[in-house]
N, C-alpha and C. Protein backbone atom coordinates (compact mmCIF):
# COMPACT_ATOMS: atom_id res chain seq x y z
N UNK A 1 50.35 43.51 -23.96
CA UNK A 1 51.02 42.26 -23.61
C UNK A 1 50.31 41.60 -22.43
N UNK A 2 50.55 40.27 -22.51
CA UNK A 2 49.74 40.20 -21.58
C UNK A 2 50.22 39.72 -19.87
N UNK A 3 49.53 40.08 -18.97
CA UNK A 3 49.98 40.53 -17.66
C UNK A 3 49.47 39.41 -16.24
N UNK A 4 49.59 39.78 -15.02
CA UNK A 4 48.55 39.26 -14.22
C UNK A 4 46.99 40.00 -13.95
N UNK A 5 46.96 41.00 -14.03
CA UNK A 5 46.01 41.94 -14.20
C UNK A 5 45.10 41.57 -15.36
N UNK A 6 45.33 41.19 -16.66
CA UNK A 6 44.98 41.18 -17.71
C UNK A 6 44.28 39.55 -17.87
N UNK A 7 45.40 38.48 -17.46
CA UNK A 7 44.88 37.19 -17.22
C UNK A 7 43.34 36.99 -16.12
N UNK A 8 43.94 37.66 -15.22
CA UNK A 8 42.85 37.57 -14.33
C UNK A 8 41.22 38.22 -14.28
N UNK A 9 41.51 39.22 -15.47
CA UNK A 9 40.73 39.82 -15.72
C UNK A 9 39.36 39.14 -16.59
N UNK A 10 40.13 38.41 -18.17
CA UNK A 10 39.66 37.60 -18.98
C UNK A 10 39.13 36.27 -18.03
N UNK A 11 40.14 35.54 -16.94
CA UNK A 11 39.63 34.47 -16.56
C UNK A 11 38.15 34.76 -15.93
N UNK A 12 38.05 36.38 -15.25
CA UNK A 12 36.92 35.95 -14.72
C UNK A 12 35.59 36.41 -15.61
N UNK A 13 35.96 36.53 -16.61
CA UNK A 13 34.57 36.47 -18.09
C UNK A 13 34.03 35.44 -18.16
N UNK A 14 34.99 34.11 -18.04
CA UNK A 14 34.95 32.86 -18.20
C UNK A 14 33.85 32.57 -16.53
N UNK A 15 34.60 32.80 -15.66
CA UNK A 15 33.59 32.59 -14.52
C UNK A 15 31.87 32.91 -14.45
N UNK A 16 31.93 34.31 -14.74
CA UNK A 16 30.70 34.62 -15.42
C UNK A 16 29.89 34.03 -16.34
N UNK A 17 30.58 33.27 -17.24
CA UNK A 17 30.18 32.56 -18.30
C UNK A 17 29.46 30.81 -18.02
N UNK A 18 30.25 30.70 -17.41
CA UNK A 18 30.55 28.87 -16.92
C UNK A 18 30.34 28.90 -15.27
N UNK A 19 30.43 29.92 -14.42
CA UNK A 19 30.64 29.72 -13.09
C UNK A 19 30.38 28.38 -12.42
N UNK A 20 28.96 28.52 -12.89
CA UNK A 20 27.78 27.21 -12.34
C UNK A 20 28.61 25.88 -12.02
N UNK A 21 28.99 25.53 -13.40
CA UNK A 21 29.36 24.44 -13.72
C UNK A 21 30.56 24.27 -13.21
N UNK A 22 31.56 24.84 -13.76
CA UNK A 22 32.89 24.94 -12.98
C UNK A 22 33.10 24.94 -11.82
N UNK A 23 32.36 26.02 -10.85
CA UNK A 23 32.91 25.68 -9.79
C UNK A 23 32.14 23.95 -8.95
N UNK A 24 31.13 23.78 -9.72
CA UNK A 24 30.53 22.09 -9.28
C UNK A 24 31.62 21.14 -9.39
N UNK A 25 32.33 21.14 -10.45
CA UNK A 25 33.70 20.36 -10.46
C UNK A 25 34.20 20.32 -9.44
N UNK A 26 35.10 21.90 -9.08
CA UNK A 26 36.36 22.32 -8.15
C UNK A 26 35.77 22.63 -7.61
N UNK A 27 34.78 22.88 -6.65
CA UNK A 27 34.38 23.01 -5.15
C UNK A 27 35.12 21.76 -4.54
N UNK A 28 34.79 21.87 -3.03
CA UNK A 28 35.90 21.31 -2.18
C UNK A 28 35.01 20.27 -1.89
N UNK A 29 33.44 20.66 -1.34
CA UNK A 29 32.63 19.58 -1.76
C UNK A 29 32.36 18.42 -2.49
N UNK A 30 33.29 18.98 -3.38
CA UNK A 30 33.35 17.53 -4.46
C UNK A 30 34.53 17.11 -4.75
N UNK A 31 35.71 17.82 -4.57
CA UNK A 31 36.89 17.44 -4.61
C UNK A 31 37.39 16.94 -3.04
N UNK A 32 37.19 17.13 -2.21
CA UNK A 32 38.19 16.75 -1.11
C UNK A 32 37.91 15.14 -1.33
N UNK A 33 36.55 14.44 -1.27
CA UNK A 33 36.32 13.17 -1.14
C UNK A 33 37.13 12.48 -1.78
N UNK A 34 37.12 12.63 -2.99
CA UNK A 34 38.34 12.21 -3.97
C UNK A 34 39.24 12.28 -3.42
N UNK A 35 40.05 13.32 -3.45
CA UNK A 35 41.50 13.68 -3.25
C UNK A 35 41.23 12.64 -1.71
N UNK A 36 40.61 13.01 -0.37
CA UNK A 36 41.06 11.84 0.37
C UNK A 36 40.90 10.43 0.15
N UNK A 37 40.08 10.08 -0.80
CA UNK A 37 40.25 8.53 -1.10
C UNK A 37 41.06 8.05 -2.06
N UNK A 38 41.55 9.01 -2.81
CA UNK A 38 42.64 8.59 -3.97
C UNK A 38 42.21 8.28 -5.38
N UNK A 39 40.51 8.23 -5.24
CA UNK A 39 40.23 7.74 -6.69
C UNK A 39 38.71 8.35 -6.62
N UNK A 40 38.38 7.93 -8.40
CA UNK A 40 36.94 8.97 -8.40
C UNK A 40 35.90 7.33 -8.24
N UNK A 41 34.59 8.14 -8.01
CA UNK A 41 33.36 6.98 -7.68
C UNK A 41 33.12 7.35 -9.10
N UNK A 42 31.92 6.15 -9.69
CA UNK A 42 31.47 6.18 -10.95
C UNK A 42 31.24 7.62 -11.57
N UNK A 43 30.25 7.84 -10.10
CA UNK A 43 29.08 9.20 -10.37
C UNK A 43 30.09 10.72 -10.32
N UNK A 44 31.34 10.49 -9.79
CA UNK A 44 31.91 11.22 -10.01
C UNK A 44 32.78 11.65 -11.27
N UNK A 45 32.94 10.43 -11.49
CA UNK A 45 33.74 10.70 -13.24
C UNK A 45 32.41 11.12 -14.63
N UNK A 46 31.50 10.25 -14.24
CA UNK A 46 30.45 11.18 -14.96
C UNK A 46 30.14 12.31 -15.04
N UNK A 47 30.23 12.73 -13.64
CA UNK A 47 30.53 14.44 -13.33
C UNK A 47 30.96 15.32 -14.32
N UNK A 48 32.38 14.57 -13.97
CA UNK A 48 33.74 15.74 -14.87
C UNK A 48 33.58 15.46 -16.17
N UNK A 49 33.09 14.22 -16.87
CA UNK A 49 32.97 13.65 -18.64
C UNK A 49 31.67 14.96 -18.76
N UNK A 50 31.05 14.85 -17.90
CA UNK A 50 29.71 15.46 -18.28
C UNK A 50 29.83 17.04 -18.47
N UNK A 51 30.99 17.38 -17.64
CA UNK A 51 31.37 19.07 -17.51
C UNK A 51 32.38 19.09 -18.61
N UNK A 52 33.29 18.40 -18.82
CA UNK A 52 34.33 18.42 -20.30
C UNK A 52 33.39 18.54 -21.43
N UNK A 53 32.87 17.09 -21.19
CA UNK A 53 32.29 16.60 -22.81
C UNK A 53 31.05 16.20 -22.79
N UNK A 54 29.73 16.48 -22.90
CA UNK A 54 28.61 16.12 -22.85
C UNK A 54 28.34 14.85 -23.32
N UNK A 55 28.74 14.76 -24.84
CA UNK A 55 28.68 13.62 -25.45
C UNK A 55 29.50 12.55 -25.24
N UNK A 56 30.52 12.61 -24.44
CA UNK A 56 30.98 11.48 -23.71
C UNK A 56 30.20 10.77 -22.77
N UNK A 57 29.70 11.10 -22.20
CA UNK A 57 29.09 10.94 -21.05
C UNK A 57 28.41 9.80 -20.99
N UNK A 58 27.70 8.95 -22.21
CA UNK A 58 27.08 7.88 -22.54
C UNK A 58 27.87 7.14 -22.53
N UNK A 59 29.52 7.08 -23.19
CA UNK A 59 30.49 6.41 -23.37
C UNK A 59 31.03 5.99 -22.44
N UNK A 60 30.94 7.12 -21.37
CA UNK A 60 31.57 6.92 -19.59
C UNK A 60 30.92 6.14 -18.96
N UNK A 61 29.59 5.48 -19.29
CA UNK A 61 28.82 5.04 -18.43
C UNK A 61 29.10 3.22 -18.54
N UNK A 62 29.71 3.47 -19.94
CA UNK A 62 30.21 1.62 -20.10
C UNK A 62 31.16 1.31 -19.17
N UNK A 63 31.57 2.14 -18.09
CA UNK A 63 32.82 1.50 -17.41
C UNK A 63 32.21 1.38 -16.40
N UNK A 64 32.73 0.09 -15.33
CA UNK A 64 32.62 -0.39 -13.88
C UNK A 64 32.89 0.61 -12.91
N UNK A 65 31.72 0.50 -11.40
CA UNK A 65 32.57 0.75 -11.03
C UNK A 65 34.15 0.84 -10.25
N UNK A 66 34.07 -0.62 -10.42
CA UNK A 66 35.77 -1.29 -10.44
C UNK A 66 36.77 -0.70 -10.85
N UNK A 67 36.41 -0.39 -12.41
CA UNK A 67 37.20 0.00 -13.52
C UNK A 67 37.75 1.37 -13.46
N UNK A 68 36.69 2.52 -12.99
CA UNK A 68 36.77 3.46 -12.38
C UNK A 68 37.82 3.59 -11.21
N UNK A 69 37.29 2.83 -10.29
CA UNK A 69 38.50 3.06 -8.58
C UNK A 69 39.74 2.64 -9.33
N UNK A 70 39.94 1.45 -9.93
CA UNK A 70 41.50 1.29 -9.87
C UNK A 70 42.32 1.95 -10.84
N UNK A 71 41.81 2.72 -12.26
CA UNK A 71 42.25 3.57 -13.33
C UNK A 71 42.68 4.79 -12.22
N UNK A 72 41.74 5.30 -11.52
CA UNK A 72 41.96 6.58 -11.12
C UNK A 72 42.83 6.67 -10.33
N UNK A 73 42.73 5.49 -9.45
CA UNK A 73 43.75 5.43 -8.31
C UNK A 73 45.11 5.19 -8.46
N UNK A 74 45.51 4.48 -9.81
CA UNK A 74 46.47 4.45 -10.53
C UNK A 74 47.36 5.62 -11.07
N UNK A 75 46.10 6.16 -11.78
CA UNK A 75 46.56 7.47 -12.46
C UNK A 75 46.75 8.58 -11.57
N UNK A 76 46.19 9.25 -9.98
CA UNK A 76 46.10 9.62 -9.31
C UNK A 76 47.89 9.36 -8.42
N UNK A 77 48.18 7.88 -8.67
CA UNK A 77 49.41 7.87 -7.60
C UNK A 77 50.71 8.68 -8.87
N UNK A 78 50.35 8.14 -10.25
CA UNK A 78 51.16 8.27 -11.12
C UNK A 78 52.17 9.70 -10.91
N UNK A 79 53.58 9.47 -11.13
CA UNK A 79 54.83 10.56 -10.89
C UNK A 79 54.68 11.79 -12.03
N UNK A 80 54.28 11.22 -13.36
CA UNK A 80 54.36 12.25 -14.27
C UNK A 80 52.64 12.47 -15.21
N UNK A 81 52.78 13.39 -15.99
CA UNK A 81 51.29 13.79 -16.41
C UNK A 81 51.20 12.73 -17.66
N UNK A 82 52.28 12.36 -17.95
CA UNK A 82 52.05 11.79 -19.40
C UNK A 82 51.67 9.93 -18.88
N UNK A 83 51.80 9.66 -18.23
CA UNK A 83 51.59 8.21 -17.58
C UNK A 83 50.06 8.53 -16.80
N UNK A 84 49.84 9.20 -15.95
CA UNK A 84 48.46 9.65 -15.84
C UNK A 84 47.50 9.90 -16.65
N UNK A 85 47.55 10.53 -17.58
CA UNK A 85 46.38 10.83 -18.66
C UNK A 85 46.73 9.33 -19.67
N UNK A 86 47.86 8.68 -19.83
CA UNK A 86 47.37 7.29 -20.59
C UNK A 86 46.74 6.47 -19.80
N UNK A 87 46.88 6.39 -18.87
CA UNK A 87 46.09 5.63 -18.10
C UNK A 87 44.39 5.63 -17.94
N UNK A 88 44.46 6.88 -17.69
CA UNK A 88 42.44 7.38 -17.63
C UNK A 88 42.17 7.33 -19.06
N UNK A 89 42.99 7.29 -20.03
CA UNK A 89 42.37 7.24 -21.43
C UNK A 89 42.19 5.87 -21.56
N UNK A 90 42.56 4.85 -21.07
CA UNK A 90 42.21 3.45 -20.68
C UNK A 90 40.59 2.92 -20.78
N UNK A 91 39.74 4.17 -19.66
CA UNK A 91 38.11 3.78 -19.62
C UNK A 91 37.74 4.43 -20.99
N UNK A 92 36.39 3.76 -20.64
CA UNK A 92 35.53 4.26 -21.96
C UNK A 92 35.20 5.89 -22.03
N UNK A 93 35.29 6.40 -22.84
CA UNK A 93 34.61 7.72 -23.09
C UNK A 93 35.24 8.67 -22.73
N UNK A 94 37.27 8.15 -22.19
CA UNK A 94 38.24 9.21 -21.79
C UNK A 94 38.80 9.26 -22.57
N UNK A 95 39.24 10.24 -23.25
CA UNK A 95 40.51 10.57 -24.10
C UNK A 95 41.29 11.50 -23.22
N UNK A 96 42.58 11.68 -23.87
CA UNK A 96 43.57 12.64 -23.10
C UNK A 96 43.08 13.85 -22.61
N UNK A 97 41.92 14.60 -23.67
CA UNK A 97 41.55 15.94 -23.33
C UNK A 97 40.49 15.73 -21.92
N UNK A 98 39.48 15.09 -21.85
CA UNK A 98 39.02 14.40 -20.98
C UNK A 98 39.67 13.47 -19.14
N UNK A 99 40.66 13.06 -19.47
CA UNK A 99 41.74 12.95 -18.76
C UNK A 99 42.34 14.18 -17.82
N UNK A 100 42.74 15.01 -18.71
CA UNK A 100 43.46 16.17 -18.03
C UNK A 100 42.28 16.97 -17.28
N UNK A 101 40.93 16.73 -17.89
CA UNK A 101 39.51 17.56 -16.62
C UNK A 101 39.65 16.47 -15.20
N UNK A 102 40.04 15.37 -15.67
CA UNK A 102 39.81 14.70 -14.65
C UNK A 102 41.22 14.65 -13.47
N UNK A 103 42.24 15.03 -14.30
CA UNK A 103 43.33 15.49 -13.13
C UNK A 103 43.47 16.48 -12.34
N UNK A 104 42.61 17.85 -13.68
CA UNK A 104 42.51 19.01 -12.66
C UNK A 104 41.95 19.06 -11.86
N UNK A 105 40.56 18.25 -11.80
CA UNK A 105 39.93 18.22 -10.72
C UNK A 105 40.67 17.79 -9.13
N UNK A 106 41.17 16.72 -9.65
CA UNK A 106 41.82 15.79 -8.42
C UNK A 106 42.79 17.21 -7.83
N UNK A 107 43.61 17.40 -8.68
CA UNK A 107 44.81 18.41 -8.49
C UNK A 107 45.01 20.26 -9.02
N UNK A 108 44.24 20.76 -9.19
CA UNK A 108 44.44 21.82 -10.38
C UNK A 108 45.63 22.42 -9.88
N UNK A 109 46.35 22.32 -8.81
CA UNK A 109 47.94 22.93 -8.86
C UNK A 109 48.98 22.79 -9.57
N UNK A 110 48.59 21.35 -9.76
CA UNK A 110 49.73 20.53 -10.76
C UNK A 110 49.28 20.26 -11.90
N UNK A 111 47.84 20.27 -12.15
CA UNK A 111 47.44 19.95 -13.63
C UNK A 111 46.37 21.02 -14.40
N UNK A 112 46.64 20.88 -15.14
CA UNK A 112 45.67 21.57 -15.84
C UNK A 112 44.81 21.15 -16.95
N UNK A 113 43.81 22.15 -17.06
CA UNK A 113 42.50 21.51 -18.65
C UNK A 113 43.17 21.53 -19.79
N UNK A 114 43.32 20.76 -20.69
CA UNK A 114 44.00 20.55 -21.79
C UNK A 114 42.22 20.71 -23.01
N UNK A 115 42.37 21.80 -23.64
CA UNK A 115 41.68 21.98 -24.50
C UNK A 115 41.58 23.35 -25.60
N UNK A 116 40.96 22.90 -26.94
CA UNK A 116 41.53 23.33 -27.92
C UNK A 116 41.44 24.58 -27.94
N UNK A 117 40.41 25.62 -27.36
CA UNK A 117 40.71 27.14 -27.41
C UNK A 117 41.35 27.41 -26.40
N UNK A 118 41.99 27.22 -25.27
CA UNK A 118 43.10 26.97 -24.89
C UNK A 118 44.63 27.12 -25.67
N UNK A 119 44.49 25.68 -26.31
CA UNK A 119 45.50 25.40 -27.29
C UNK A 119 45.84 26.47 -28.51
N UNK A 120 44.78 27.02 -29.16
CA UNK A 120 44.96 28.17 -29.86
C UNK A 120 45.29 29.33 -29.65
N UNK A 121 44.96 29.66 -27.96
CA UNK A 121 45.15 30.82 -27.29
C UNK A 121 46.84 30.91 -27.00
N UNK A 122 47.49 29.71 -26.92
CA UNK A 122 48.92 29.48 -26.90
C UNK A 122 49.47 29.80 -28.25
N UNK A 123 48.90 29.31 -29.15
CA UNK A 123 49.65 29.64 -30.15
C UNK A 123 49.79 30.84 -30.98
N UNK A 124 48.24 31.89 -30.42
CA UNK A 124 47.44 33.12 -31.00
C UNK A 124 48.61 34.03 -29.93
N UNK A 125 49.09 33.47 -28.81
CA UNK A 125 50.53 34.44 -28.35
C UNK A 125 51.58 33.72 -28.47
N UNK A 126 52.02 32.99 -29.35
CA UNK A 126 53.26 32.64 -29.74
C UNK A 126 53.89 32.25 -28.74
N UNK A 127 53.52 31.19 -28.01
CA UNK A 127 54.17 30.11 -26.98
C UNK A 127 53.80 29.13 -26.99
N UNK A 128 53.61 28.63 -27.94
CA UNK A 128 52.96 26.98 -28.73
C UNK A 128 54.12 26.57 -28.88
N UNK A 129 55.21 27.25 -29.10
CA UNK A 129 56.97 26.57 -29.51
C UNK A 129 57.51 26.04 -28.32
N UNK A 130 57.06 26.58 -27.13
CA UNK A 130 57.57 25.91 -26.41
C UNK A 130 57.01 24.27 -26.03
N UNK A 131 57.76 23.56 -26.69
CA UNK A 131 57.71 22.42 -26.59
C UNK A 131 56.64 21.84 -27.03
N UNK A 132 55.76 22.68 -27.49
CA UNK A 132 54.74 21.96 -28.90
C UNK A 132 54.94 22.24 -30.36
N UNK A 133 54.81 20.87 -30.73
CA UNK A 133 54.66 21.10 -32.31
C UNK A 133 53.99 21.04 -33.00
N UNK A 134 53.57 21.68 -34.40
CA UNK A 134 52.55 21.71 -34.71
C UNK A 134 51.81 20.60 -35.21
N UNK A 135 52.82 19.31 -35.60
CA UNK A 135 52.69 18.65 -35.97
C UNK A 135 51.69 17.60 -34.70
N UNK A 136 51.72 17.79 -33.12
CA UNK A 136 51.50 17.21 -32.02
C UNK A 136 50.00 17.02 -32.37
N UNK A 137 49.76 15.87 -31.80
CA UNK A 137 47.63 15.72 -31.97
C UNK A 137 47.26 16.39 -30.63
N UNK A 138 46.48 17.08 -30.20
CA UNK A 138 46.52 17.60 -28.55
C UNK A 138 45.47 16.11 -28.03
N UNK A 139 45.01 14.92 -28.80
CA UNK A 139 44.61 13.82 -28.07
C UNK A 139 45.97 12.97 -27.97
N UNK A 140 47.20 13.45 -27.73
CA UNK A 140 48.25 12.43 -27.04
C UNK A 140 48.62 12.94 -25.59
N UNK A 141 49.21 11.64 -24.78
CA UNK A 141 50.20 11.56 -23.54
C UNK A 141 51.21 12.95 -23.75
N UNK A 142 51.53 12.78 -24.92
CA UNK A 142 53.14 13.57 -24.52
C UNK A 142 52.55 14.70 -25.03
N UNK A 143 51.44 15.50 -25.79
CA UNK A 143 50.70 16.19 -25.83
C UNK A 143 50.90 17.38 -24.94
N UNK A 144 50.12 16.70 -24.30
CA UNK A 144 49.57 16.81 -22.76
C UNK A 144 50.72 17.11 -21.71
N UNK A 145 51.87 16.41 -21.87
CA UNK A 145 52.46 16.54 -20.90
C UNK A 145 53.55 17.96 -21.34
N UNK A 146 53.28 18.12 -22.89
CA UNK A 146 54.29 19.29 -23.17
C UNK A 146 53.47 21.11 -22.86
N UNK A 147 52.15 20.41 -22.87
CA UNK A 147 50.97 21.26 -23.08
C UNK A 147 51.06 21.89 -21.57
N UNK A 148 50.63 20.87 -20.36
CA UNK A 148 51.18 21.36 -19.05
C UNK A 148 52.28 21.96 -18.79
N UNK A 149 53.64 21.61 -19.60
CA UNK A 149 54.93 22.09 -18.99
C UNK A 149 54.86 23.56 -19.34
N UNK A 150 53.67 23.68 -20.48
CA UNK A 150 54.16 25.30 -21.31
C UNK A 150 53.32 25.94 -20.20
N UNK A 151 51.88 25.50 -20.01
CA UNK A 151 51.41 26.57 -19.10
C UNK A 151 51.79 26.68 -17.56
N UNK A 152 52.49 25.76 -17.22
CA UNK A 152 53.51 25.85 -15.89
C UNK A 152 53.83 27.17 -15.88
N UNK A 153 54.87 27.11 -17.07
CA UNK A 153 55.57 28.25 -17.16
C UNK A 153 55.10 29.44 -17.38
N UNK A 154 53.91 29.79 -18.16
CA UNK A 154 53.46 30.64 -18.35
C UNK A 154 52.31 31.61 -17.43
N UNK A 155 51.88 30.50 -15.79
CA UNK A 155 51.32 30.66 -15.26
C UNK A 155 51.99 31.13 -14.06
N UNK A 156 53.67 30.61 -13.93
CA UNK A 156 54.74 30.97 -12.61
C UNK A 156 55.07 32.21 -13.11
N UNK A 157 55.51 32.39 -14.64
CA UNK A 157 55.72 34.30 -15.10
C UNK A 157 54.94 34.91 -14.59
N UNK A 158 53.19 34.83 -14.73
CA UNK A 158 52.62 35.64 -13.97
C UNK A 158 52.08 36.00 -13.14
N UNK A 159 52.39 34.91 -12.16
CA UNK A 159 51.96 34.88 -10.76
C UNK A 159 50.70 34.43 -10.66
N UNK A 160 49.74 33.58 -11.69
CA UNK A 160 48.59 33.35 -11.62
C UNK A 160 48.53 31.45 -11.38
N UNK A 161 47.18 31.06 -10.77
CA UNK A 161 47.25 29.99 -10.90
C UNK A 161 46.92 29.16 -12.52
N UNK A 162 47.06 27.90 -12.12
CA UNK A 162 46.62 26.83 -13.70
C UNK A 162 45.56 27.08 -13.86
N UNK A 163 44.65 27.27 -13.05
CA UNK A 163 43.13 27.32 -13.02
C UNK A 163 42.71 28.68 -13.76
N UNK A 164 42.98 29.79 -13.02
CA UNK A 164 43.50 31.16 -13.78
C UNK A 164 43.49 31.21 -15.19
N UNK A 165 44.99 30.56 -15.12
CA UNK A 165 45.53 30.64 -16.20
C UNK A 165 44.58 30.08 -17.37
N UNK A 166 43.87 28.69 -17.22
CA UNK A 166 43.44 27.89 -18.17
C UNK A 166 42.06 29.02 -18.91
N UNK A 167 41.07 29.37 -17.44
CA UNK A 167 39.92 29.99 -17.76
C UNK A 167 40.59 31.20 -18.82
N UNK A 168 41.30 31.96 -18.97
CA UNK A 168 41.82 32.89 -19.44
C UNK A 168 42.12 32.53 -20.88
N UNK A 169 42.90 31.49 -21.13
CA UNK A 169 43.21 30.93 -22.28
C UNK A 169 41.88 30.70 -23.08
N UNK A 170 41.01 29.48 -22.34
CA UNK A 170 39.62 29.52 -22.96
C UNK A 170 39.18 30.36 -23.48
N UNK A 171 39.11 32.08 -22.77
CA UNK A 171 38.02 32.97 -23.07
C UNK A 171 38.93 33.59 -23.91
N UNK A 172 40.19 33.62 -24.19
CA UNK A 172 40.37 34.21 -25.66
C UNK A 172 40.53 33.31 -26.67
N UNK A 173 40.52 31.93 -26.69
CA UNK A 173 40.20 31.02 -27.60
C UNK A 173 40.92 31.42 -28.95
N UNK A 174 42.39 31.81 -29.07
CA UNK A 174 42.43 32.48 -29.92
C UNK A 174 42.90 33.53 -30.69
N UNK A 175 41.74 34.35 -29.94
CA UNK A 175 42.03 35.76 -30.08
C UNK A 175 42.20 36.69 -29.50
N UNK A 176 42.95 37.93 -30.22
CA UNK A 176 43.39 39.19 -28.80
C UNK A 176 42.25 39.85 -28.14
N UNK A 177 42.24 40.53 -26.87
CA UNK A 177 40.99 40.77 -26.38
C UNK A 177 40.94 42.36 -27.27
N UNK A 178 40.00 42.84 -27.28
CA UNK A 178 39.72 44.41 -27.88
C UNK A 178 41.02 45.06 -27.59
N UNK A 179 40.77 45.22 -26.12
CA UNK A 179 42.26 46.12 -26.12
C UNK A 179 43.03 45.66 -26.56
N UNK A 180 43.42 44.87 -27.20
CA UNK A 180 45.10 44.42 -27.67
C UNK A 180 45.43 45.09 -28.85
N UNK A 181 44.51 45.19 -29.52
CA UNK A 181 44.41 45.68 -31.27
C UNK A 181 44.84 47.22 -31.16
């Protein structure tokens, strides 16, 4: 079953795996600026499109950087997750899944990566019911915002963070680790 010991264990496969990149995101180096100005610079949202989604990244580049400060800064003041990620899905080359890299960054306490081995890893332990359906596209607002509420919860059971929690989900994408079988 799975534990804090066990989460933390898988998340840091994922570190090993991705370290590089990941921690270039969430370093403080690159996050505090943001977080104290309230919104991302061009070169910064290219950043995170570029660490989500490679092939976005061309798409990200059609936006201002106008368009950029006031989406983010918007979405950044925003009260709930589901009004935040519609909002950044606003610029070019963001969709919701894209969106939620760009909240964790700002925030990873309160938000988390919304993505599909992730998403399978919820449902490969049977907590996709909570408040997802199968019927849900994981590119929607309310998606997203049911998608966060589940791993809230599933991250306060085990005493781990979102961040934790998410890398963990990723690296079983799915499936049970060896030992589980």
């Amino acid at each position: 079953m799975l534990n804090r010991d066990i989460i933390e264990s898988i998340a840091a496969e994922y570190v090993v795996e991705h370290g590089e990149n990941d921690f270039r995101v969430f370093a403080d180096a690159f996050r505090c600026p943001i977080v104290n100005r309230g919104y991302l610079s061009m070169t910064e949202l290219i950043e995170i499109v570029r660490w989500k989604s490679v092939r976005s990244t061309t798409y990200a580049q059609r936006n201002t950087a106008k368009q950029v400060a006031d989406v983010t800064l918007e979405a950044f003041a925003a009260q709930d997750p589901c009004t935040a990620a519609r909002k950044l899905d606003g610029l070019h080359g963001v969709g919701v899944r894209i969106a939620s890299a760009i909240l964790t960054v700002f925030d990873p306490c309160r938000y988390t990566v919304l993505d599909v081995r992730a998403w399978a890893s919820l449902e490969m332990l049977g907590l996709r019911e909570l408040d997802l359906h199968p019927s849900m596209s994981p590119d929607s607002a309310e998606t997203y915002a049911a998608y966060l509420a589940a791993c809230k919860c599933l991250a306060a059971e085990h005493g781990v963070t979102l961040r934790t929690l998410d890398r963990c989900l990723s690296v079983l994408n799915g499936e049970p680790p060896g030992e589980w079988t």
